[in-house]
PDB file of N, CA and C in Angstrom:
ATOM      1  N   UNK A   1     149.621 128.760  19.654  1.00  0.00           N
ATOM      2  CA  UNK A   1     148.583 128.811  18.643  1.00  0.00           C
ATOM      3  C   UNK A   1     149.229 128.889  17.265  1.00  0.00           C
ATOM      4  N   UNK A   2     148.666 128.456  16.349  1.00  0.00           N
ATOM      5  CA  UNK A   2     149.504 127.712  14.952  1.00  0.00           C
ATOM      6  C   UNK A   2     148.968 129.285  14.403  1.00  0.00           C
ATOM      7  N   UNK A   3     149.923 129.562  13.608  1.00  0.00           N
ATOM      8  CA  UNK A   3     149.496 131.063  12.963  1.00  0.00           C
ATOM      9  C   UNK A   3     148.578 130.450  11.277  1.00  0.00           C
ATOM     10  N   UNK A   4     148.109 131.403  10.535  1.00  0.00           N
ATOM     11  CA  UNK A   4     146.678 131.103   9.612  1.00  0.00           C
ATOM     12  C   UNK A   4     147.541 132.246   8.680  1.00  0.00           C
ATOM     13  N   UNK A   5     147.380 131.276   7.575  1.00  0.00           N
ATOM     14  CA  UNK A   5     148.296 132.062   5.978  1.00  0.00           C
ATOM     15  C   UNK A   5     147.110 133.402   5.897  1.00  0.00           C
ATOM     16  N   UNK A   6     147.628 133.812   4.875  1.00  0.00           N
ATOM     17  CA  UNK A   6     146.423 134.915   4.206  1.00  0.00           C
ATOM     18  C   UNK A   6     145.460 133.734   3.716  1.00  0.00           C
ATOM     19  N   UNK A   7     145.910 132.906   2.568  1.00  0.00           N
ATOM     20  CA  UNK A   7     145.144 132.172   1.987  1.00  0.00           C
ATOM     21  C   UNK A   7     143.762 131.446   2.555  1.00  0.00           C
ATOM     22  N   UNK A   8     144.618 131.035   3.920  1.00  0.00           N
ATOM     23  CA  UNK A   8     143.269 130.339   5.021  1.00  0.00           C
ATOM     24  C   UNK A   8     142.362 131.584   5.561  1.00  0.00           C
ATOM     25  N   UNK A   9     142.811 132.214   5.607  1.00  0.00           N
ATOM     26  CA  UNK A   9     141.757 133.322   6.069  1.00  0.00           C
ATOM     27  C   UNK A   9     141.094 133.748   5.464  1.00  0.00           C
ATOM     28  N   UNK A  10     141.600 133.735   4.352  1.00  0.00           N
ATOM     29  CA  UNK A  10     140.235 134.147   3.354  1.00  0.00           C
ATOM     30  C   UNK A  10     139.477 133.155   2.632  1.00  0.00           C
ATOM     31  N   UNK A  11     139.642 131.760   2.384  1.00  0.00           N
ATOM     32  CA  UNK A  11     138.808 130.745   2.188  1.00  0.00           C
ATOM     33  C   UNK A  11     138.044 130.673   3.432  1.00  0.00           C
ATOM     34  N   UNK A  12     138.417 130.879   4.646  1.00  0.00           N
ATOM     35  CA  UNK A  12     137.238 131.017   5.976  1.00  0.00           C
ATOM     36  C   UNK A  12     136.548 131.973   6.106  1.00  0.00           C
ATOM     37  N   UNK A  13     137.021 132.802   5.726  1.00  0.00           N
ATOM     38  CA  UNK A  13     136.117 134.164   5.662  1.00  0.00           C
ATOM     39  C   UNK A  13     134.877 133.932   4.634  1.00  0.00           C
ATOM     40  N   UNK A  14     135.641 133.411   3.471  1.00  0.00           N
ATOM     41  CA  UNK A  14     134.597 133.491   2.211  1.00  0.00           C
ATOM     42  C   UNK A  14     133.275 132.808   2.731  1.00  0.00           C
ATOM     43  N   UNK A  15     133.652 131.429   3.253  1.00  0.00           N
ATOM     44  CA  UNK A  15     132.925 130.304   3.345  1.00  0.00           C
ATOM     45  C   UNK A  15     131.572 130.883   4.634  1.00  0.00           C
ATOM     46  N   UNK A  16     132.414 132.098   5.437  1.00  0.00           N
ATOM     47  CA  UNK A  16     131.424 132.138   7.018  1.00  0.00           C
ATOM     48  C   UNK A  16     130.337 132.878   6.223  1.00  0.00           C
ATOM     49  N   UNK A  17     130.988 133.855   5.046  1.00  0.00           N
ATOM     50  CA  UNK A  17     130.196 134.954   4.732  1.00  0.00           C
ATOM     51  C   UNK A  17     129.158 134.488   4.296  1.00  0.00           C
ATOM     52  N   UNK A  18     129.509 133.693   2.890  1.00  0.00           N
ATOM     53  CA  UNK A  18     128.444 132.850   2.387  1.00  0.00           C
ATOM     54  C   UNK A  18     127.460 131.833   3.328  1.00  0.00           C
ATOM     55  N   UNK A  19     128.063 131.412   4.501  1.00  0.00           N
ATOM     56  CA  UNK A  19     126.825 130.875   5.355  1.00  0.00           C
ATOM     57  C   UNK A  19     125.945 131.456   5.501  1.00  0.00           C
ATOM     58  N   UNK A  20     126.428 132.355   6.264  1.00  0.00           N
ATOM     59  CA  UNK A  20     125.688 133.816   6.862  1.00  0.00           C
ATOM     60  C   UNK A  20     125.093 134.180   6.008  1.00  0.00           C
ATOM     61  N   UNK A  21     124.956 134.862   5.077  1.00  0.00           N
ATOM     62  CA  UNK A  21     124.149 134.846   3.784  1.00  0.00           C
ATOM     63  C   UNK A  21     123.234 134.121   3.096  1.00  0.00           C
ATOM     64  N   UNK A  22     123.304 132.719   3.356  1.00  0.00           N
ATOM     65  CA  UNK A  22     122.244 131.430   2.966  1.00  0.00           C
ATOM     66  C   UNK A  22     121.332 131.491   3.960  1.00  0.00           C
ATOM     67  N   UNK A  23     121.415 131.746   5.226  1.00  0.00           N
ATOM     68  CA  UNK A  23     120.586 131.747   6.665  1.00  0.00           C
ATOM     69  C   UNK A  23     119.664 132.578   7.009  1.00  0.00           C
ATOM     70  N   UNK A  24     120.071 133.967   6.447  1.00  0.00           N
ATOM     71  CA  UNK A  24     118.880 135.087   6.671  1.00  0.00           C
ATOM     72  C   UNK A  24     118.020 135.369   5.776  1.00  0.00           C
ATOM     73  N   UNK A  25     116.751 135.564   6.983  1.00  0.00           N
ATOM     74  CA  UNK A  25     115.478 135.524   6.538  1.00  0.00           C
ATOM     75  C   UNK A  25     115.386 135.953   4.805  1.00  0.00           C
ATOM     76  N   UNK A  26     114.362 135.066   4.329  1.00  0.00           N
ATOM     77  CA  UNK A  26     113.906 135.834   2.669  1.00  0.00           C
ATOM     78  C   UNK A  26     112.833 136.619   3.050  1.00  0.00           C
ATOM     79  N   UNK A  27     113.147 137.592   2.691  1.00  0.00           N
ATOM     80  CA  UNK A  27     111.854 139.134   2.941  1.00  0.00           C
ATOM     81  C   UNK A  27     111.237 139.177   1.131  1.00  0.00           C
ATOM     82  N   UNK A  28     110.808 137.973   1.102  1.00  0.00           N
ATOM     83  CA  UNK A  28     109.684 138.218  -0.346  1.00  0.00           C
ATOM     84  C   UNK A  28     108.763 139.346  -0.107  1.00  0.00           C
ATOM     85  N   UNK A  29     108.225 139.809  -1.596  1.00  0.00           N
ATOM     86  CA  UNK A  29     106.695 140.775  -1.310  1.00  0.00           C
ATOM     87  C   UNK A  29     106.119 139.725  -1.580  1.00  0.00           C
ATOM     88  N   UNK A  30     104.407 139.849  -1.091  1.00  0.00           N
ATOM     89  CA  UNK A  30     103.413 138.545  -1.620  1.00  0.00           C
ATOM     90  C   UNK A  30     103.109 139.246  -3.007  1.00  0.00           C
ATOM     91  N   UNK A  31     102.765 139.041  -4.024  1.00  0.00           N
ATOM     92  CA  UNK A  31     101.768 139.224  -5.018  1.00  0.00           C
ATOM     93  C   UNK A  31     100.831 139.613  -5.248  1.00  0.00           C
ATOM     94  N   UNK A  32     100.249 140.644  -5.083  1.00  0.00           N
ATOM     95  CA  UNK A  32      98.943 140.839  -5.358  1.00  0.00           C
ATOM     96  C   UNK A  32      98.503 141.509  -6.598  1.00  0.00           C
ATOM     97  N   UNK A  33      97.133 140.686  -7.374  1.00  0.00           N
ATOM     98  CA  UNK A  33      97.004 141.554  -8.160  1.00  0.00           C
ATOM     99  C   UNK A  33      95.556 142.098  -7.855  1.00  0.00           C
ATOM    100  N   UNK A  34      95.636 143.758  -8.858  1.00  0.00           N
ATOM    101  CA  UNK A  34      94.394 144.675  -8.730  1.00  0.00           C
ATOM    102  C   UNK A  34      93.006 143.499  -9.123  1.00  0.00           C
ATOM    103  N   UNK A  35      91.881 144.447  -8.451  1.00  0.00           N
ATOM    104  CA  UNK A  35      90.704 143.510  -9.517  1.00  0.00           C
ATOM    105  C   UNK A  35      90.403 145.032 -10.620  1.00  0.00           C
ATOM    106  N   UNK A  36      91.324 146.275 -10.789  1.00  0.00           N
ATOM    107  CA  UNK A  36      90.353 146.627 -11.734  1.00  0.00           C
ATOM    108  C   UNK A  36      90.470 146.138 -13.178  1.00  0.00           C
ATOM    109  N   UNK A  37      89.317 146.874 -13.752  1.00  0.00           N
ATOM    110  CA  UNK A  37      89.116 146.358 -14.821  1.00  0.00           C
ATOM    111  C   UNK A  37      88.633 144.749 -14.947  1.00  0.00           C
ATOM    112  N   UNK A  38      88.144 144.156 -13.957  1.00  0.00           N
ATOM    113  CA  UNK A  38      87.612 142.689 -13.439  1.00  0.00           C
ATOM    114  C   UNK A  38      86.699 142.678 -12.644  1.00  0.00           C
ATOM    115  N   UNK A  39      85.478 142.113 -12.731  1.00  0.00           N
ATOM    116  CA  UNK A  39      84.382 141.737 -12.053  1.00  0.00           C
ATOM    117  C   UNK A  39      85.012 140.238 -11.120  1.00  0.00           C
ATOM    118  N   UNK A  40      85.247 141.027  -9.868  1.00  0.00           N
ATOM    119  CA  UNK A  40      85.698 139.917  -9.283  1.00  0.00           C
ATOM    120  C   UNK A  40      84.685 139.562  -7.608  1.00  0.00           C
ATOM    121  N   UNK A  41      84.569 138.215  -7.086  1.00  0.00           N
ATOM    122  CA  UNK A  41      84.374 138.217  -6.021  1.00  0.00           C
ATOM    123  C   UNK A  41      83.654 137.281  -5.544  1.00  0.00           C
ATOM    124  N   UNK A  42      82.880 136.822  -4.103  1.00  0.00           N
ATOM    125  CA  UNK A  42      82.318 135.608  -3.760  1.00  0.00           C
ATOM    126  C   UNK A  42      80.993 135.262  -4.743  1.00  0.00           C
ATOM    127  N   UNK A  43      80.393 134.538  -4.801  1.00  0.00           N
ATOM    128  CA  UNK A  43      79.410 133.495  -5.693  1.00  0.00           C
ATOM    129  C   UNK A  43      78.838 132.459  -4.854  1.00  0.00           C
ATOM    130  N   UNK A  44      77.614 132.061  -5.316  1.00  0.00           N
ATOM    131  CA  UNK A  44      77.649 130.896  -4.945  1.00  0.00           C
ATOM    132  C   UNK A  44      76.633 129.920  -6.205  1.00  0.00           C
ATOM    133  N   UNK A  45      77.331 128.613  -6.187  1.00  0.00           N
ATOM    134  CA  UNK A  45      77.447 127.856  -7.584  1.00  0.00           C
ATOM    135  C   UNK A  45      75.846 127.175  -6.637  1.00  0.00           C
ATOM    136  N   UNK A  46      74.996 126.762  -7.773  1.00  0.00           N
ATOM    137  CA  UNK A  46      74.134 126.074  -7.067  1.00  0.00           C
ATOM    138  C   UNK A  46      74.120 124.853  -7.331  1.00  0.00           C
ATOM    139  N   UNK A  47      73.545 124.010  -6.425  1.00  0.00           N
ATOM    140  CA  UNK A  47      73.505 122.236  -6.545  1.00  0.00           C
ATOM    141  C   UNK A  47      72.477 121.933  -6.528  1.00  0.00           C
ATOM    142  N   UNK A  48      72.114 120.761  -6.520  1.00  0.00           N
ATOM    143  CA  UNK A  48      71.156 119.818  -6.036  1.00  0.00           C
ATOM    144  C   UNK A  48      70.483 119.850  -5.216  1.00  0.00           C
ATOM    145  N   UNK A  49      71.034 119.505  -3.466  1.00  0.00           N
ATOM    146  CA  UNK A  49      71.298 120.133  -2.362  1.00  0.00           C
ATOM    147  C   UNK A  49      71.438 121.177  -1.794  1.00  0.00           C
ATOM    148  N   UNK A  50      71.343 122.247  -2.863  1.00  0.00           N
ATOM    149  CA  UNK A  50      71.962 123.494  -1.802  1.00  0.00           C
ATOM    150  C   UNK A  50      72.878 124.481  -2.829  1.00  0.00           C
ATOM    151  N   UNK A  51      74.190 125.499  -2.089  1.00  0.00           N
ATOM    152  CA  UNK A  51      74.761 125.590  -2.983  1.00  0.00           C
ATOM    153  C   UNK A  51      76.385 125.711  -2.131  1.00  0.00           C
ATOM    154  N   UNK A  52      77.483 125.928  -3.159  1.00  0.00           N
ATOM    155  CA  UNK A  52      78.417 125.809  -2.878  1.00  0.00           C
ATOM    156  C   UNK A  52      79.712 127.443  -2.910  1.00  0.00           C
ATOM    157  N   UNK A  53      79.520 128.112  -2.022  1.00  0.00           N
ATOM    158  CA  UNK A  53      80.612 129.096  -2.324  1.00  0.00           C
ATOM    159  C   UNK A  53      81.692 129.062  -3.358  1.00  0.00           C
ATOM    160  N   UNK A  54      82.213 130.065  -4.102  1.00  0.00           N
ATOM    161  CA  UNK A  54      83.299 129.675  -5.024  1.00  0.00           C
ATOM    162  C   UNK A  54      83.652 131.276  -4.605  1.00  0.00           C
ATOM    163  N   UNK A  55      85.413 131.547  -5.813  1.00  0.00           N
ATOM    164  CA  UNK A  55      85.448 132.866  -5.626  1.00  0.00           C
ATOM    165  C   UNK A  55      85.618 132.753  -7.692  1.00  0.00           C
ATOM    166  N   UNK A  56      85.413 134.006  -8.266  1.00  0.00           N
ATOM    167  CA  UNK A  56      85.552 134.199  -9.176  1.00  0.00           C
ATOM    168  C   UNK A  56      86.142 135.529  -9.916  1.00  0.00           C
ATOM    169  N   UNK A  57      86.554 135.369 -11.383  1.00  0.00           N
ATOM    170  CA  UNK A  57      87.528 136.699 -11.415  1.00  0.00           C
ATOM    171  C   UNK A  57      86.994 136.908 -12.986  1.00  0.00           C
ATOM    172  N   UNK A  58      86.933 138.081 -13.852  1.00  0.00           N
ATOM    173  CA  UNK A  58      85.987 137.682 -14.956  1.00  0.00           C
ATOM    174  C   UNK A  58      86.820 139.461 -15.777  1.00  0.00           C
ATOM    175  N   UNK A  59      86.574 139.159 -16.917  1.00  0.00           N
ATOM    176  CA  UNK A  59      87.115 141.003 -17.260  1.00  0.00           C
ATOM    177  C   UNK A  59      85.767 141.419 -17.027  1.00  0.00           C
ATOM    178  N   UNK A  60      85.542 142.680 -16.750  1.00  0.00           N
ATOM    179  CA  UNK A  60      84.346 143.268 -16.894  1.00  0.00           C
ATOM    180  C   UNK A  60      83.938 144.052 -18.097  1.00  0.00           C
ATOM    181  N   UNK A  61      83.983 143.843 -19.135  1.00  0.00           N
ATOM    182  CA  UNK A  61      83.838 143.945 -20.836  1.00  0.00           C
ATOM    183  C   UNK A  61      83.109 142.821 -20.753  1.00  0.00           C
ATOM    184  N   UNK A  62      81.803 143.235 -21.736  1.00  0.00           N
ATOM    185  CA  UNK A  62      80.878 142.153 -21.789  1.00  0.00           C
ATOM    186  C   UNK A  62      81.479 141.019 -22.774  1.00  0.00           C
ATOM    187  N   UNK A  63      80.736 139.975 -22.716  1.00  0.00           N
ATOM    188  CA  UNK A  63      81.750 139.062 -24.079  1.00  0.00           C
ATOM    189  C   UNK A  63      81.771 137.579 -23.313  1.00  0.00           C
ATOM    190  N   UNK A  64      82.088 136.629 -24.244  1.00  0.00           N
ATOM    191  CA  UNK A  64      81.925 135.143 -23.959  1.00  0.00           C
ATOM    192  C   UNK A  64      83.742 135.023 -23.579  1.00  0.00           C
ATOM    193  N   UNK A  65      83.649 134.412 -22.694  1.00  0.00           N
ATOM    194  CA  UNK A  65      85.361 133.997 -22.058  1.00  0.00           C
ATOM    195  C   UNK A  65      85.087 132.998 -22.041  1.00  0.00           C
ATOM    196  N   UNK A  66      86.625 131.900 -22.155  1.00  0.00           N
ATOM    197  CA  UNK A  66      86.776 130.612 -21.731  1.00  0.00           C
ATOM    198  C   UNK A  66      87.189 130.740 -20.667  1.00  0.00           C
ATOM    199  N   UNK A  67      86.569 129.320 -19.560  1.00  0.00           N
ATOM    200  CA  UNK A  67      86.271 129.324 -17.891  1.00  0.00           C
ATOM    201  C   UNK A  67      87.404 128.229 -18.091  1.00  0.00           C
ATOM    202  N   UNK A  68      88.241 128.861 -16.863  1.00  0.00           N
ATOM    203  CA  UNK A  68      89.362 128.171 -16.350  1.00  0.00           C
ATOM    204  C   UNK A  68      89.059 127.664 -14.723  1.00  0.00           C
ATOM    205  N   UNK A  69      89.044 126.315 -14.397  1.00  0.00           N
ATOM    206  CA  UNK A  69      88.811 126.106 -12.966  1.00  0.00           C
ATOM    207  C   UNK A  69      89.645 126.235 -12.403  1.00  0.00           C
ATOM    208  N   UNK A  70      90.106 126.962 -11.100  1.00  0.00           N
ATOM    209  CA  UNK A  70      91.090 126.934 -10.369  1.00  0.00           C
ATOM    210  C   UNK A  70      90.763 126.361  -9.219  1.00  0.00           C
ATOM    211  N   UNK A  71      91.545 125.137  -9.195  1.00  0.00           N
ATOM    212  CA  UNK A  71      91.170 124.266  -7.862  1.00  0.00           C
ATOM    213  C   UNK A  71      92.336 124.674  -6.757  1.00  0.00           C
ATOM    214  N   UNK A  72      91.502 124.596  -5.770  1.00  0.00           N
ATOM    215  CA  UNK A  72      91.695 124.920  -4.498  1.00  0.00           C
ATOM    216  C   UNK A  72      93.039 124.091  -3.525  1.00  0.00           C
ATOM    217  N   UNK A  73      94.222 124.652  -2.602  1.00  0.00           N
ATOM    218  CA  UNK A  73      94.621 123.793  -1.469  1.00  0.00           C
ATOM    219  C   UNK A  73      93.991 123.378  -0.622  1.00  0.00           C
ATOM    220  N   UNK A  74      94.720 122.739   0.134  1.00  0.00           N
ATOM    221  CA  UNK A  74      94.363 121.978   1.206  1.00  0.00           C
ATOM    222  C   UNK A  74      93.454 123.160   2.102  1.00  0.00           C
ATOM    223  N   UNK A  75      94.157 124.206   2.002  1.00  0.00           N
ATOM    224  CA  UNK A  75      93.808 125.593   2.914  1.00  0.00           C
ATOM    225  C   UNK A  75      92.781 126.048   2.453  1.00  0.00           C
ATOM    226  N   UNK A  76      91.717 125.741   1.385  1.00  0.00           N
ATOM    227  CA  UNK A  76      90.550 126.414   0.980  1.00  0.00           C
ATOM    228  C   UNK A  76      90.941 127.266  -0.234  1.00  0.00           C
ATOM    229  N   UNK A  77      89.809 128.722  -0.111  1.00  0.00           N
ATOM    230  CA  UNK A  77      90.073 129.353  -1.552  1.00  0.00           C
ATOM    231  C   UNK A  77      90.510 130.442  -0.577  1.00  0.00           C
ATOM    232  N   UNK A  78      91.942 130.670  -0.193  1.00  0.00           N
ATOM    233  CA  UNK A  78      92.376 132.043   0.469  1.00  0.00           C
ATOM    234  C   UNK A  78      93.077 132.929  -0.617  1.00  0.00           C
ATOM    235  N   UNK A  79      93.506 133.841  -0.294  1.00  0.00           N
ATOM    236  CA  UNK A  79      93.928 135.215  -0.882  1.00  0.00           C
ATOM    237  C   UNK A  79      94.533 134.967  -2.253  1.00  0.00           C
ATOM    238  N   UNK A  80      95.801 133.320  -2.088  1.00  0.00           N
ATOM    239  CA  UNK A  80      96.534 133.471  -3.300  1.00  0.00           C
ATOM    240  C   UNK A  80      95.997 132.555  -4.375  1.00  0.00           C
ATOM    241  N   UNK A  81      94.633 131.924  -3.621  1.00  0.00           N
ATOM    242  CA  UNK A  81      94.230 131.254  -5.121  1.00  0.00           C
ATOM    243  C   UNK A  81      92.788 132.259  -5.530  1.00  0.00           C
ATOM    244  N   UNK A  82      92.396 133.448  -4.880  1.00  0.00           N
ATOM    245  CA  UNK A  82      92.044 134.230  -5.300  1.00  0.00           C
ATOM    246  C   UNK A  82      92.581 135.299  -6.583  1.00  0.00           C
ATOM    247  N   UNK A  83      93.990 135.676  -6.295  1.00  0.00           N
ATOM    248  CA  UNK A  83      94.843 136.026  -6.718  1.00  0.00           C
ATOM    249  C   UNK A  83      95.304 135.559  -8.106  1.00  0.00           C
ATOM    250  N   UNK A  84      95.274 134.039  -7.976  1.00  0.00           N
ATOM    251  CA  UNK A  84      95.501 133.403  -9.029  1.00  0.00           C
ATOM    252  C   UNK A  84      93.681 133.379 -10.387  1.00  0.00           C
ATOM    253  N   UNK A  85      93.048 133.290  -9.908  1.00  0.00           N
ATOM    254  CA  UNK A  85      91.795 133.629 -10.383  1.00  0.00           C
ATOM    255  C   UNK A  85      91.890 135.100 -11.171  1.00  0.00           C
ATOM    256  N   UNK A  86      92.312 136.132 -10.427  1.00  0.00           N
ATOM    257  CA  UNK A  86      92.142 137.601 -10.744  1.00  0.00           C
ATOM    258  C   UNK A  86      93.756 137.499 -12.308  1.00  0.00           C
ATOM    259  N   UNK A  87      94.544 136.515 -11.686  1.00  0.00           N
ATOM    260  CA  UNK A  87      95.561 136.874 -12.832  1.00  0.00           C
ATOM    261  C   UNK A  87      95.018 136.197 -14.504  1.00  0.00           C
ATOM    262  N   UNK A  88      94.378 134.968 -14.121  1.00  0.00           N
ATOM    263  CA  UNK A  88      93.794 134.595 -15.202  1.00  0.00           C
ATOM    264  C   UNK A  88      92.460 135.475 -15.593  1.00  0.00           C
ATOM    265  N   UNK A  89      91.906 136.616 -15.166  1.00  0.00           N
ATOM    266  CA  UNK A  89      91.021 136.835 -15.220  1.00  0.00           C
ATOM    267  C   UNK A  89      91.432 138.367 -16.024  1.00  0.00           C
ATOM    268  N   UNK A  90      92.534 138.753 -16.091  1.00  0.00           N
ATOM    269  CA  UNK A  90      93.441 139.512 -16.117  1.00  0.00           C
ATOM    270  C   UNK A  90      93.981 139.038 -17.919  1.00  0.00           C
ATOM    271  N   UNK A  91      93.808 137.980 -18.198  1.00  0.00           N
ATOM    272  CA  UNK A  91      94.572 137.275 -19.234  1.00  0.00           C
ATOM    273  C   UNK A  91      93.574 137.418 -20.167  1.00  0.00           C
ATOM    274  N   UNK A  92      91.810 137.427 -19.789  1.00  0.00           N
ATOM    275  CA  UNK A  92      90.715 137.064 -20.903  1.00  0.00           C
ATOM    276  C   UNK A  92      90.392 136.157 -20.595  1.00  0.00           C
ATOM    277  N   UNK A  93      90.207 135.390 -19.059  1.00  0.00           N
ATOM    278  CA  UNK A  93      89.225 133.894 -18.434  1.00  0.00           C
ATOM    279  C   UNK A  93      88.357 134.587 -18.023  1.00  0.00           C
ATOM    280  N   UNK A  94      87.417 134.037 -18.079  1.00  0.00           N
ATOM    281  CA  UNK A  94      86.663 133.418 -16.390  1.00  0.00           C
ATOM    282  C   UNK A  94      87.112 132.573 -15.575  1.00  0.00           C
ATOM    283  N   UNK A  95      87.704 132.613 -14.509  1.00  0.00           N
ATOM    284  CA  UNK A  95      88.427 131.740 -13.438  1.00  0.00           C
ATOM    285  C   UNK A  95      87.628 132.140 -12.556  1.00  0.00           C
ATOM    286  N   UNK A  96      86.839 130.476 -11.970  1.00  0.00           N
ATOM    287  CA  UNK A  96      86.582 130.237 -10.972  1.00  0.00           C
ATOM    288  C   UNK A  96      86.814 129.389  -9.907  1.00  0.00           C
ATOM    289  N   UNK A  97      86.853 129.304  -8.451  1.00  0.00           N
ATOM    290  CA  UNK A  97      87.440 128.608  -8.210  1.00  0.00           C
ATOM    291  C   UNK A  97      86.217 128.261  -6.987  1.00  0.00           C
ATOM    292  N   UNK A  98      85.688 126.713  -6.517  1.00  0.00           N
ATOM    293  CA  UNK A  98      84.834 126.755  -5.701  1.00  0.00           C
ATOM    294  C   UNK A  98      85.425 126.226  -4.713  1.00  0.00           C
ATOM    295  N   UNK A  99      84.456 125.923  -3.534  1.00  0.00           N
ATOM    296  CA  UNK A  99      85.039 125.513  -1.819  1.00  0.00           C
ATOM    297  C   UNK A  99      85.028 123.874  -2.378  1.00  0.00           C
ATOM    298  N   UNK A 100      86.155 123.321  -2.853  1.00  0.00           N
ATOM    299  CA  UNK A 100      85.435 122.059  -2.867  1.00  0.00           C
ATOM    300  C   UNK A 100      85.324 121.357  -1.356  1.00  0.00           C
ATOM    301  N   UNK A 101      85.456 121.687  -0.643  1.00  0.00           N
ATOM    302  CA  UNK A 101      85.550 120.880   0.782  1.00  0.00           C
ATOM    303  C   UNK A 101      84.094 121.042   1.352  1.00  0.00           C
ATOM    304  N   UNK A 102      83.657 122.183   1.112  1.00  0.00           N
ATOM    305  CA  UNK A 102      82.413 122.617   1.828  1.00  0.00           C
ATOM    306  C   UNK A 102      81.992 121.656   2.264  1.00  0.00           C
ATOM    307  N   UNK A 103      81.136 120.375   2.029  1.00  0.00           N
ATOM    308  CA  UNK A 103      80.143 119.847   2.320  1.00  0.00           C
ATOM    309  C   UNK A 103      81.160 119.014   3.532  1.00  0.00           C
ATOM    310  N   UNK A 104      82.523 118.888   3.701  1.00  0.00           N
ATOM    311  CA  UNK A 104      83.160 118.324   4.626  1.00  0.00           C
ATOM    312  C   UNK A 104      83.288 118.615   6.513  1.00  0.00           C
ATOM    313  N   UNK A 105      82.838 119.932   5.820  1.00  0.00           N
ATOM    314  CA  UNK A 105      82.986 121.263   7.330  1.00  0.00           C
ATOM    315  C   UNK A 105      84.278 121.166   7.656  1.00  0.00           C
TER     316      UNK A 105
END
Protein backbone atom coordinates (compact mmCIF):
# COMPACT_ATOMS: atom_id res chain seq x y z
CA UNK A 1 0.00 0.00 0.00
CA UNK A 2 1.55 3.40 -1.30
CA UNK A 3 1.95 5.54 1.94
CA UNK A 4 -0.23 9.33 1.81
CA UNK A 5 2.03 12.67 2.56
CA UNK A 6 0.54 14.89 5.32
CA UNK A 7 -0.36 17.16 2.46
CA UNK A 8 -2.77 14.42 0.81
CA UNK A 9 -4.40 13.81 3.85
CA UNK A 10 -5.40 16.80 4.53
CA UNK A 11 -6.65 18.02 1.08
CA UNK A 12 -8.86 14.59 1.56
CA UNK A 13 -9.87 15.27 4.69
CA UNK A 14 -10.76 18.90 3.84
CA UNK A 15 -12.65 17.91 0.72
CA UNK A 16 -14.76 14.67 2.76
CA UNK A 17 -15.52 17.29 5.45
CA UNK A 18 -16.85 19.79 3.23
CA UNK A 19 -19.00 17.06 1.43
CA UNK A 20 -20.35 15.94 4.45
CA UNK A 21 -21.30 19.30 5.32
CA UNK A 22 -23.07 20.26 1.87
CA UNK A 23 -25.36 16.94 2.40
CA UNK A 24 -26.99 17.42 5.74
CA UNK A 25 -30.31 18.18 6.19
CA UNK A 26 -31.16 22.28 6.29
CA UNK A 27 -33.18 22.56 9.61
CA UNK A 28 -34.74 26.13 8.52
CA UNK A 29 -37.47 27.74 11.04
CA UNK A 30 -40.68 28.52 8.81
CA UNK A 31 -41.68 32.19 9.31
CA UNK A 32 -44.38 33.11 10.92
CA UNK A 33 -45.77 36.25 11.48
CA UNK A 34 -48.19 37.45 14.58
CA UNK A 35 -51.70 38.82 13.39
CA UNK A 36 -51.60 41.22 16.38
CA UNK A 37 -52.27 44.46 15.95
CA UNK A 38 -54.05 43.18 12.37
CA UNK A 39 -57.49 42.35 11.51
CA UNK A 40 -56.72 39.30 9.84
CA UNK A 41 -58.63 36.24 8.32
CA UNK A 42 -61.09 34.25 5.85
CA UNK A 43 -63.63 36.56 3.65
CA UNK A 44 -65.54 36.00 1.10
CA UNK A 45 -65.31 38.47 -2.08
CA UNK A 46 -68.68 38.46 -3.82
CA UNK A 47 -69.45 37.86 -7.62
CA UNK A 48 -71.88 37.65 -9.99
CA UNK A 49 -72.40 34.04 -9.48
CA UNK A 50 -71.80 33.54 -6.10
CA UNK A 51 -68.80 34.31 -4.08
CA UNK A 52 -65.22 33.57 -3.87
CA UNK A 53 -63.12 32.80 -0.57
CA UNK A 54 -59.98 35.00 -0.15
CA UNK A 55 -57.71 35.38 3.00
CA UNK A 56 -56.96 38.92 4.13
CA UNK A 57 -54.58 40.89 6.50
CA UNK A 58 -55.45 44.70 7.30
CA UNK A 59 -53.88 46.94 10.48
CA UNK A 60 -56.64 47.19 12.78
CA UNK A 61 -56.42 51.19 13.24
CA UNK A 62 -59.19 52.57 11.41
CA UNK A 63 -57.97 54.49 8.20
CA UNK A 64 -57.87 54.14 4.29
CA UNK A 65 -54.85 51.60 3.23
CA UNK A 66 -53.56 50.84 -0.14
CA UNK A 67 -54.76 47.09 -1.21
CA UNK A 68 -52.01 44.96 -2.29
CA UNK A 69 -53.19 41.63 -4.17
CA UNK A 70 -51.40 38.71 -3.21
CA UNK A 71 -51.81 36.09 -5.74
CA UNK A 72 -51.88 32.73 -4.90
CA UNK A 73 -49.56 29.17 -5.88
CA UNK A 74 -50.32 26.49 -7.54
CA UNK A 75 -51.12 25.10 -3.84
CA UNK A 76 -53.97 27.63 -3.11
CA UNK A 77 -53.94 30.36 -0.31
CA UNK A 78 -52.00 28.10 2.48
CA UNK A 79 -50.19 29.32 5.56
CA UNK A 80 -47.22 31.14 3.68
CA UNK A 81 -49.19 33.22 1.38
CA UNK A 82 -51.27 33.95 4.35
CA UNK A 83 -48.23 34.93 6.05
CA UNK A 84 -47.21 36.95 3.30
CA UNK A 85 -50.61 38.95 3.47
CA UNK A 86 -50.15 39.45 7.42
CA UNK A 87 -46.42 40.85 6.56
CA UNK A 88 -47.77 43.38 4.17
CA UNK A 89 -50.46 44.01 6.41
CA UNK A 90 -47.88 44.60 9.03
CA UNK A 91 -46.24 47.34 6.62
CA UNK A 92 -49.74 49.66 6.33
CA UNK A 93 -51.69 47.34 3.31
CA UNK A 94 -54.59 45.76 2.96
CA UNK A 95 -53.40 42.46 1.43
CA UNK A 96 -55.68 40.29 0.08
CA UNK A 97 -55.35 37.33 -1.40
CA UNK A 98 -58.39 35.24 -3.11
CA UNK A 99 -58.90 31.32 -4.14
CA UNK A 100 -58.37 32.10 -7.64
CA UNK A 101 -58.93 28.43 -8.62
CA UNK A 102 -62.18 28.06 -6.82
CA UNK A 103 -64.54 27.84 -9.55
CA UNK A 104 -62.00 24.95 -10.96
CA UNK A 105 -62.62 22.48 -7.87
Amino acid sequence: MKEITRRQFMVTATLTTGFALAVQPISAKTIATDAKGLVAGAVKIPVKDGEIPAYRAMPAKRGTFPIVLVIQEIFGVHEHIQDVCRRFAKLGYLAIAPQLFVRQG
